[in-house]
Protein backbone atom coordinates (compact mmCIF):
# COMPACT_ATOMS: atom_id res chain seq x y z
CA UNK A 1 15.10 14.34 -31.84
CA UNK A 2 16.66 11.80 -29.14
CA UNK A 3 16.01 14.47 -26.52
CA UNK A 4 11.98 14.85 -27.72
CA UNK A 5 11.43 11.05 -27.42
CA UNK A 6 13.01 10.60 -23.64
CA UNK A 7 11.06 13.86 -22.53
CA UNK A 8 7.79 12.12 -24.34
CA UNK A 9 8.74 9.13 -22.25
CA UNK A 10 9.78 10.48 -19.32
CA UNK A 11 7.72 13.40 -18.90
CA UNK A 12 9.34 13.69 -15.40
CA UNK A 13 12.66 15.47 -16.79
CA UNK A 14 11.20 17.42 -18.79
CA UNK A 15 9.61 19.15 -15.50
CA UNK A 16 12.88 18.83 -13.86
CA UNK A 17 14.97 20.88 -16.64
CA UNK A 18 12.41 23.75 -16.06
CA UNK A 19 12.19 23.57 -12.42
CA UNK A 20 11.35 27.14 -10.75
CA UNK A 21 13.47 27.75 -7.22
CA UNK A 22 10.18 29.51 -5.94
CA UNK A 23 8.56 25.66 -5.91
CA UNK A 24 11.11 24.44 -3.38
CA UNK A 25 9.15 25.55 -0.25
CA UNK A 26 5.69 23.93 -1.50
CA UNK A 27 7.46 21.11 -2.49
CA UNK A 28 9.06 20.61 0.75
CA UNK A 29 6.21 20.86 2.68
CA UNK A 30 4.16 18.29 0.38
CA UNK A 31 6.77 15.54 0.37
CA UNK A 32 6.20 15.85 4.25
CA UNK A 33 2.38 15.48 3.83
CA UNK A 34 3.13 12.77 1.42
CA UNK A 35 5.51 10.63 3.83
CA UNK A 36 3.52 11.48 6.67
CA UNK A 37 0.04 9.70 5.48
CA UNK A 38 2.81 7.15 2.83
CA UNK A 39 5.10 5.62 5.55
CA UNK A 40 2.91 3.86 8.14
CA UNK A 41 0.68 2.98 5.27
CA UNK A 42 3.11 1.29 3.84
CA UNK A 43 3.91 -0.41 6.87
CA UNK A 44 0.59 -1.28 7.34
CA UNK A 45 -0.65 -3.31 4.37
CA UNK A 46 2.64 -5.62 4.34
CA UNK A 47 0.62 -6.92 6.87
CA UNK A 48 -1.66 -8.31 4.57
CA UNK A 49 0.95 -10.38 2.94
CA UNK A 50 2.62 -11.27 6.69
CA UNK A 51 6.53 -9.89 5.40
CA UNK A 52 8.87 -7.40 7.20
CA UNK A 53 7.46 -4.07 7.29
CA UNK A 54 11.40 -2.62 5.91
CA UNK A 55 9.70 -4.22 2.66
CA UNK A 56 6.59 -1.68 2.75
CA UNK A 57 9.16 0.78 2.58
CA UNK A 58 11.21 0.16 0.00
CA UNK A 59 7.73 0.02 -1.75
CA UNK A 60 6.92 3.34 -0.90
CA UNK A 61 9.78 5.13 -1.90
CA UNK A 62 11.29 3.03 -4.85
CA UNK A 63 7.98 3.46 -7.11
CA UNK A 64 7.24 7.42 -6.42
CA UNK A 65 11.00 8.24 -7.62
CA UNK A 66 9.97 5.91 -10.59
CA UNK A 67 6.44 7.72 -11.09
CA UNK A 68 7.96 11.05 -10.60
CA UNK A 69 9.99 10.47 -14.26
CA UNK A 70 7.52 8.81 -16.01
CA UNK A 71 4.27 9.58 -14.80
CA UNK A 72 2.26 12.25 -16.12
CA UNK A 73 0.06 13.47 -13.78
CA UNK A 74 1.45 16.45 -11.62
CA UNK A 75 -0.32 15.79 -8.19
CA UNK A 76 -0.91 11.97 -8.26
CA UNK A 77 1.91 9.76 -6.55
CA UNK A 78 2.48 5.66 -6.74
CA UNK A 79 3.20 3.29 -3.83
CA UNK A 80 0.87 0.27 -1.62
CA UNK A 81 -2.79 0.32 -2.39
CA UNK A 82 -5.24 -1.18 -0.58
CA UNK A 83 -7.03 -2.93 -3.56
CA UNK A 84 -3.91 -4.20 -5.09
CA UNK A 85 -2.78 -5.53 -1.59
CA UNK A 86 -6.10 -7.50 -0.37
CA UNK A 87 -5.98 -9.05 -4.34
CA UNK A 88 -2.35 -10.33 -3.92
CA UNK A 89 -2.89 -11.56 -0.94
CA UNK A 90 -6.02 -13.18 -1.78
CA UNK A 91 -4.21 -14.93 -4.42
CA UNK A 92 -0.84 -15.69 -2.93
CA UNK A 93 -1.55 -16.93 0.84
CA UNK A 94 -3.38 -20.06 -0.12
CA UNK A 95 -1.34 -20.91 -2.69
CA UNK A 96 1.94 -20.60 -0.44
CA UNK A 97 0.01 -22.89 1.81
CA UNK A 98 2.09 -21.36 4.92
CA UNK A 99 5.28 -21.94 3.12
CA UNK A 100 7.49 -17.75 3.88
CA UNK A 101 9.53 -18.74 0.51
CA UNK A 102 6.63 -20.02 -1.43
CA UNK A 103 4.79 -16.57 -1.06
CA UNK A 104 7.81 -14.44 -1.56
CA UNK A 105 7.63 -16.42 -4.96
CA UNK A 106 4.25 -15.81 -6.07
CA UNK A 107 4.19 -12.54 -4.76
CA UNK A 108 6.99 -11.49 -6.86
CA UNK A 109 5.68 -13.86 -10.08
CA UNK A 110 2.48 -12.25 -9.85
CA UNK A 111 3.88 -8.68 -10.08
CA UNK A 112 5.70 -9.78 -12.77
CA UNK A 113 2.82 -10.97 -14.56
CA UNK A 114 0.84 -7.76 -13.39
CA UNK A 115 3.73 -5.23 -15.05
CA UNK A 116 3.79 -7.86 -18.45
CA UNK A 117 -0.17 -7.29 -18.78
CA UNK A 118 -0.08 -3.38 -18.47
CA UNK A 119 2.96 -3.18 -20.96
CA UNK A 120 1.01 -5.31 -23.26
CA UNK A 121 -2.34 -2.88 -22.60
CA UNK A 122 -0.02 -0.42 -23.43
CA UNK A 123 1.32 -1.32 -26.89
CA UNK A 124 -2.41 -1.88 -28.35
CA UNK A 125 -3.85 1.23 -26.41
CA UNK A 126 -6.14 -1.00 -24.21
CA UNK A 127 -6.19 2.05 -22.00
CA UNK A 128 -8.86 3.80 -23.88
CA UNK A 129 -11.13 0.87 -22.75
CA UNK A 130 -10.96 2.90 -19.12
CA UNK A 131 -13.33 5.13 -20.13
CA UNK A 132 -16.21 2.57 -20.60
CA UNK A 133 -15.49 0.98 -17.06
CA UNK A 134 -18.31 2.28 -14.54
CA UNK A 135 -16.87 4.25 -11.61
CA UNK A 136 -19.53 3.15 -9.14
CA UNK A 137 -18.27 -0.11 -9.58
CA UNK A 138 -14.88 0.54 -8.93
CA UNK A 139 -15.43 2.87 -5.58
CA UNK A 140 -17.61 -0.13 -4.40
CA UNK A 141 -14.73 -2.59 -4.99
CA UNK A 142 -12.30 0.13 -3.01
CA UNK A 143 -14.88 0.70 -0.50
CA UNK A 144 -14.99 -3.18 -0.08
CA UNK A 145 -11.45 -3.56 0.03
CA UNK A 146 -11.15 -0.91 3.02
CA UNK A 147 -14.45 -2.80 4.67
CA UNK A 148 -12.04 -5.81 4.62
CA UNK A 149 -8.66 -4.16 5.73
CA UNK A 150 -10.39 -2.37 8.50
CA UNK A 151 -12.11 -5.86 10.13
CA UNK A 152 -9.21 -7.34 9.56
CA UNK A 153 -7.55 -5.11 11.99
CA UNK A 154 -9.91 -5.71 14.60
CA UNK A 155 -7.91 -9.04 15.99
CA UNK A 156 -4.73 -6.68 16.37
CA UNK A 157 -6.66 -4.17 17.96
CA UNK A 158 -7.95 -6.13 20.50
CA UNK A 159 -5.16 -8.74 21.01
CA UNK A 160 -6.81 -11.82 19.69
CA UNK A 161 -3.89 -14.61 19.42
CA UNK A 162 -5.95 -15.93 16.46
CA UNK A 163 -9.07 -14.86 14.10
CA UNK A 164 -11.25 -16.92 11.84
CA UNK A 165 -10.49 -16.43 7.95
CA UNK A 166 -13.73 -14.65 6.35
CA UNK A 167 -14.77 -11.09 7.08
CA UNK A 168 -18.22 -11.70 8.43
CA UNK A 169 -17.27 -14.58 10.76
CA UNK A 170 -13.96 -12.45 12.23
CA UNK A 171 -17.00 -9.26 12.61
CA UNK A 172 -19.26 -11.43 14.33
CA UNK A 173 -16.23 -12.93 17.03
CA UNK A 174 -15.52 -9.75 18.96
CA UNK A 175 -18.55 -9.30 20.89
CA UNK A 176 -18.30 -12.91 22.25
CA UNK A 177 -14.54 -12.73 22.82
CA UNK A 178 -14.18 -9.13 24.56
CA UNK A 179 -13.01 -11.06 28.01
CA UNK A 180 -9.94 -12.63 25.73
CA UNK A 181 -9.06 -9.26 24.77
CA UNK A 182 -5.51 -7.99 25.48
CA UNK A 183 -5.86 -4.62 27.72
CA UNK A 184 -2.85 -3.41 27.13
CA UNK A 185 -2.88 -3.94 23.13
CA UNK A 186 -6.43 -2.58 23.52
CA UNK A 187 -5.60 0.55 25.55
CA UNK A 188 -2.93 1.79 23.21
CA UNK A 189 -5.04 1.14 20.17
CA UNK A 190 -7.59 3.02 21.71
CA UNK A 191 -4.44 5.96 22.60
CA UNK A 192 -3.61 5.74 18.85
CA UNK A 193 -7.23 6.89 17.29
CA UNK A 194 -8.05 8.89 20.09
CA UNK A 195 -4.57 11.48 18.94
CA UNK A 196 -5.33 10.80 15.35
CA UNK A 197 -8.89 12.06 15.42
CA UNK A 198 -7.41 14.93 18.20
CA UNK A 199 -5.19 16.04 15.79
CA UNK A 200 -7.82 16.22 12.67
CA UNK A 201 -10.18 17.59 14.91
CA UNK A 202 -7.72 20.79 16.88
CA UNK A 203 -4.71 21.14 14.34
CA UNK A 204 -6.31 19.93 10.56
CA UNK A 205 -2.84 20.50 8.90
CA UNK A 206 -0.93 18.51 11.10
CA UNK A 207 0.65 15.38 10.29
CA UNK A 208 -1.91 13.17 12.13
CA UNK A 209 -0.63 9.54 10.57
CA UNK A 210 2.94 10.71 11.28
CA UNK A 211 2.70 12.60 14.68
CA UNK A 212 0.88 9.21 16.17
CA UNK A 213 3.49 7.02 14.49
CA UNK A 214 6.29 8.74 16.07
CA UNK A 215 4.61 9.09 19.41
CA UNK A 216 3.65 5.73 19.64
CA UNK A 217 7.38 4.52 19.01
CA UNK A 218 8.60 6.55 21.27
CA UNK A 219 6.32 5.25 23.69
CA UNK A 220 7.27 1.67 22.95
CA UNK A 221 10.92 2.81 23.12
CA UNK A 222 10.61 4.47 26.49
CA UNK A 223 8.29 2.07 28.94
CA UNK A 224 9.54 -1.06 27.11
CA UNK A 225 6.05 -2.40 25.56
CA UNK A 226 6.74 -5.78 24.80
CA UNK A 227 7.67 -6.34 28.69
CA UNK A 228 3.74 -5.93 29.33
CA UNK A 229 2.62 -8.56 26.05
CA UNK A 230 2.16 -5.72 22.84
CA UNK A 231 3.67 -6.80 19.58
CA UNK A 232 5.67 -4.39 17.70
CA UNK A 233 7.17 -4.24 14.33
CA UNK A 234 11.18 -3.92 14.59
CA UNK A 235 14.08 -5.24 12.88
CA UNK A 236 14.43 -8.32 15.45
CA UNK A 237 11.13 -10.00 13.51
CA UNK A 238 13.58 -9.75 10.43
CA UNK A 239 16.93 -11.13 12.32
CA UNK A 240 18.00 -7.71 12.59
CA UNK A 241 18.13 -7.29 8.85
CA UNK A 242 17.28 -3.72 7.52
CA UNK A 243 17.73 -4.32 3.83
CA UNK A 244 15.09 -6.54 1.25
CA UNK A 245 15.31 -10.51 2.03
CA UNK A 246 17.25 -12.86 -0.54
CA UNK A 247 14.27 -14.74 -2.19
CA UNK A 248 15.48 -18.00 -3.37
CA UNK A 249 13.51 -18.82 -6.84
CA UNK A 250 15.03 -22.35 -7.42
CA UNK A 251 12.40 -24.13 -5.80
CA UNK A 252 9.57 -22.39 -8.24
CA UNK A 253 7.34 -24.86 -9.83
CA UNK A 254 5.81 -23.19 -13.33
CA UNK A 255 2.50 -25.27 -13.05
CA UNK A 256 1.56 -22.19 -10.75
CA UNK A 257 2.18 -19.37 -13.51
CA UNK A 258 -1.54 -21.59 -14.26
CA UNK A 259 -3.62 -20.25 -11.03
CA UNK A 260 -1.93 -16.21 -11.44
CA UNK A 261 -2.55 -15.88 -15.27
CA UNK A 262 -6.34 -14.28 -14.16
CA UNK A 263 -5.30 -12.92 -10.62
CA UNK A 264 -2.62 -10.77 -12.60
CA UNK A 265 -5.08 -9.79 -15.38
CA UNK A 266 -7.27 -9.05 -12.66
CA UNK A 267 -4.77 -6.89 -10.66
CA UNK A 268 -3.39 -5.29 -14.07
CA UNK A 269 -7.39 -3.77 -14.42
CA UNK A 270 -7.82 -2.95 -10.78
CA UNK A 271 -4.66 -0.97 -10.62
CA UNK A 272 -4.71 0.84 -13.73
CA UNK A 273 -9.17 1.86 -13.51
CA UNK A 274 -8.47 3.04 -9.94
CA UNK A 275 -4.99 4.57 -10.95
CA UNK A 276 -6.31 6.18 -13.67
CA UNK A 277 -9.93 7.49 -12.37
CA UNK A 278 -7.80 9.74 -9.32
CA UNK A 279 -5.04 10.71 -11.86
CA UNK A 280 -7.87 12.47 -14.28
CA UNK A 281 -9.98 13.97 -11.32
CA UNK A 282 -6.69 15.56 -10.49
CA UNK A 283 -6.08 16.66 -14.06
CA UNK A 284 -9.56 17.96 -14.73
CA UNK A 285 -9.22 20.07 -11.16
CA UNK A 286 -6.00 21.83 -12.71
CA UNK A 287 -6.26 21.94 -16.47
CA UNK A 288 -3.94 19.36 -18.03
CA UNK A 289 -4.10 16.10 -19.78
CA UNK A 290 -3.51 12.53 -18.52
CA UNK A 291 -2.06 9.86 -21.32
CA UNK A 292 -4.27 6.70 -20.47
């Protein structure tokens, strides 16, 4: 009886005890697909929170081992969004008001919060309510979100020392501040799409994410970079530290559990619509059930 309830809660095992050796090689080669597109996406949208990239790791990995027990979709894996990103940081930057400790705080409260809300959802079956959400509306949010990510970028592509706030006004600065641009930052931004859309165009399979990642690091590695102005992401931004910061929580004031009561409500129905809408097109593609 004890062994039915953990397998009912942690489907995961259950798959496990009845693993087939003949899986291993497909397996194999889809964790590689998986890190390849996972890892410098990971990286990536720390940046929207401005913390040490070793952090967008630790959030790639730690959740999929976590999913991979629990979850019960077959195909669908856990780790950074882009929605759930742009809303913390949305939330947490202006609240931090430039203060590094401050935001590790709210970020961390306002997952917190975000994990209390879904248990909660879960113990009245609030995810039935899914079904009644309208999907257009969601891929417009997503398709917002990327929008936003991808003009967001466009001061780092170009070298810009600093960019205006809002999304239209940081669209509308690059024509009138192409002579400010950086040409080296430029030119290997430029190197970095043009051998991402190579490799999707010659060699579809490849690793494209991946392959550019690790060319572009060796790159850095070999001429030096930095020695001609382009910012990189290494372990000196973090004082050589490869492991998660020490948040200090002592200097937490609860008067702001006020401002991420909605936020986290917010994020709780964001991740869980959008979670749950790719998790059932998977199941529906291959004939098995999703528990909402």
């Amino acid at each position: 009886m004890n062994g039915k309830r953990i397998i009912k809660w942690m489907p995961g095992l259950g798959l496990l005890f009845n693993y087939q050796r003949e899986y291993l090689g497909y397996d194999i080669k889809a964790g590689l697909s998986v890190a390849a597109v996972a890892l410098p996406v990971a990286i990536a949208y720390t940046e929207l929170l401005g913390i040490n990239a070793i952090v967008g790791l630790y959030a790639c990995i730690l959740p999929m081992i976590m999913y991979a027990l629990f979850g019960t979709s077959r195909q669908l894996i856990t780790g950074p969004d882009a929605a759930t990103c742009a809303v913390i940081a949305a939330v947490v930057i202006p609240l931090s008001a430039g203060d590094e400790n401050t935001r590790w705080q709210l970020a961390i409260i306002m997952t917190a919060m975000t994990g209390f809300w879904c248990i909660l959802a879960s113990h009245f079956r609030f995810g039935a309510f899914t079904d009644f959400l309208s999907r257009p509306i969601l891929q417009g949010l997503l398709n917002g979100v990327a929008i936003t990510i991808m003009v967001g970028q466009l001061s780092k592509v170009f070298g810009f020392t600093t960019s205006p706030e809002y999304l239209i006004e940081k669209l509308l600065e690059v024509p009138f501040r192409l002579k400010e641009a950086h040409w080296p930052t430029l030119l290997m931004s430029a190197l970095t799409l043009a051998l991402l859309l190579g490799i999707r165009h010659f060699r579809q399979r490849w690793p494209a994410p991946l392959i550019a990642m690790v060319v572009m690091t060796y790159l850095s590695w070999q001429f030096d970079l930095v020695n001609y102005g382009i910012a990189i992401v290494d372990k000196d931004a973090d004082n050589g530290d490869l492991f998660l910061p020490i948040v200090s929580m002592s200097g937490f004031h609860l008067g702001a559990l006020r401002e991420l009561i909605v936020p986290s409500i917010n994020l709780a129905v964001i991740s869980f619509v959008s979670f749950m809408m790719t998790a059932r097109s998977f199941a529906s593609k291959n004939g098995y059930d999703v528990d909402a």
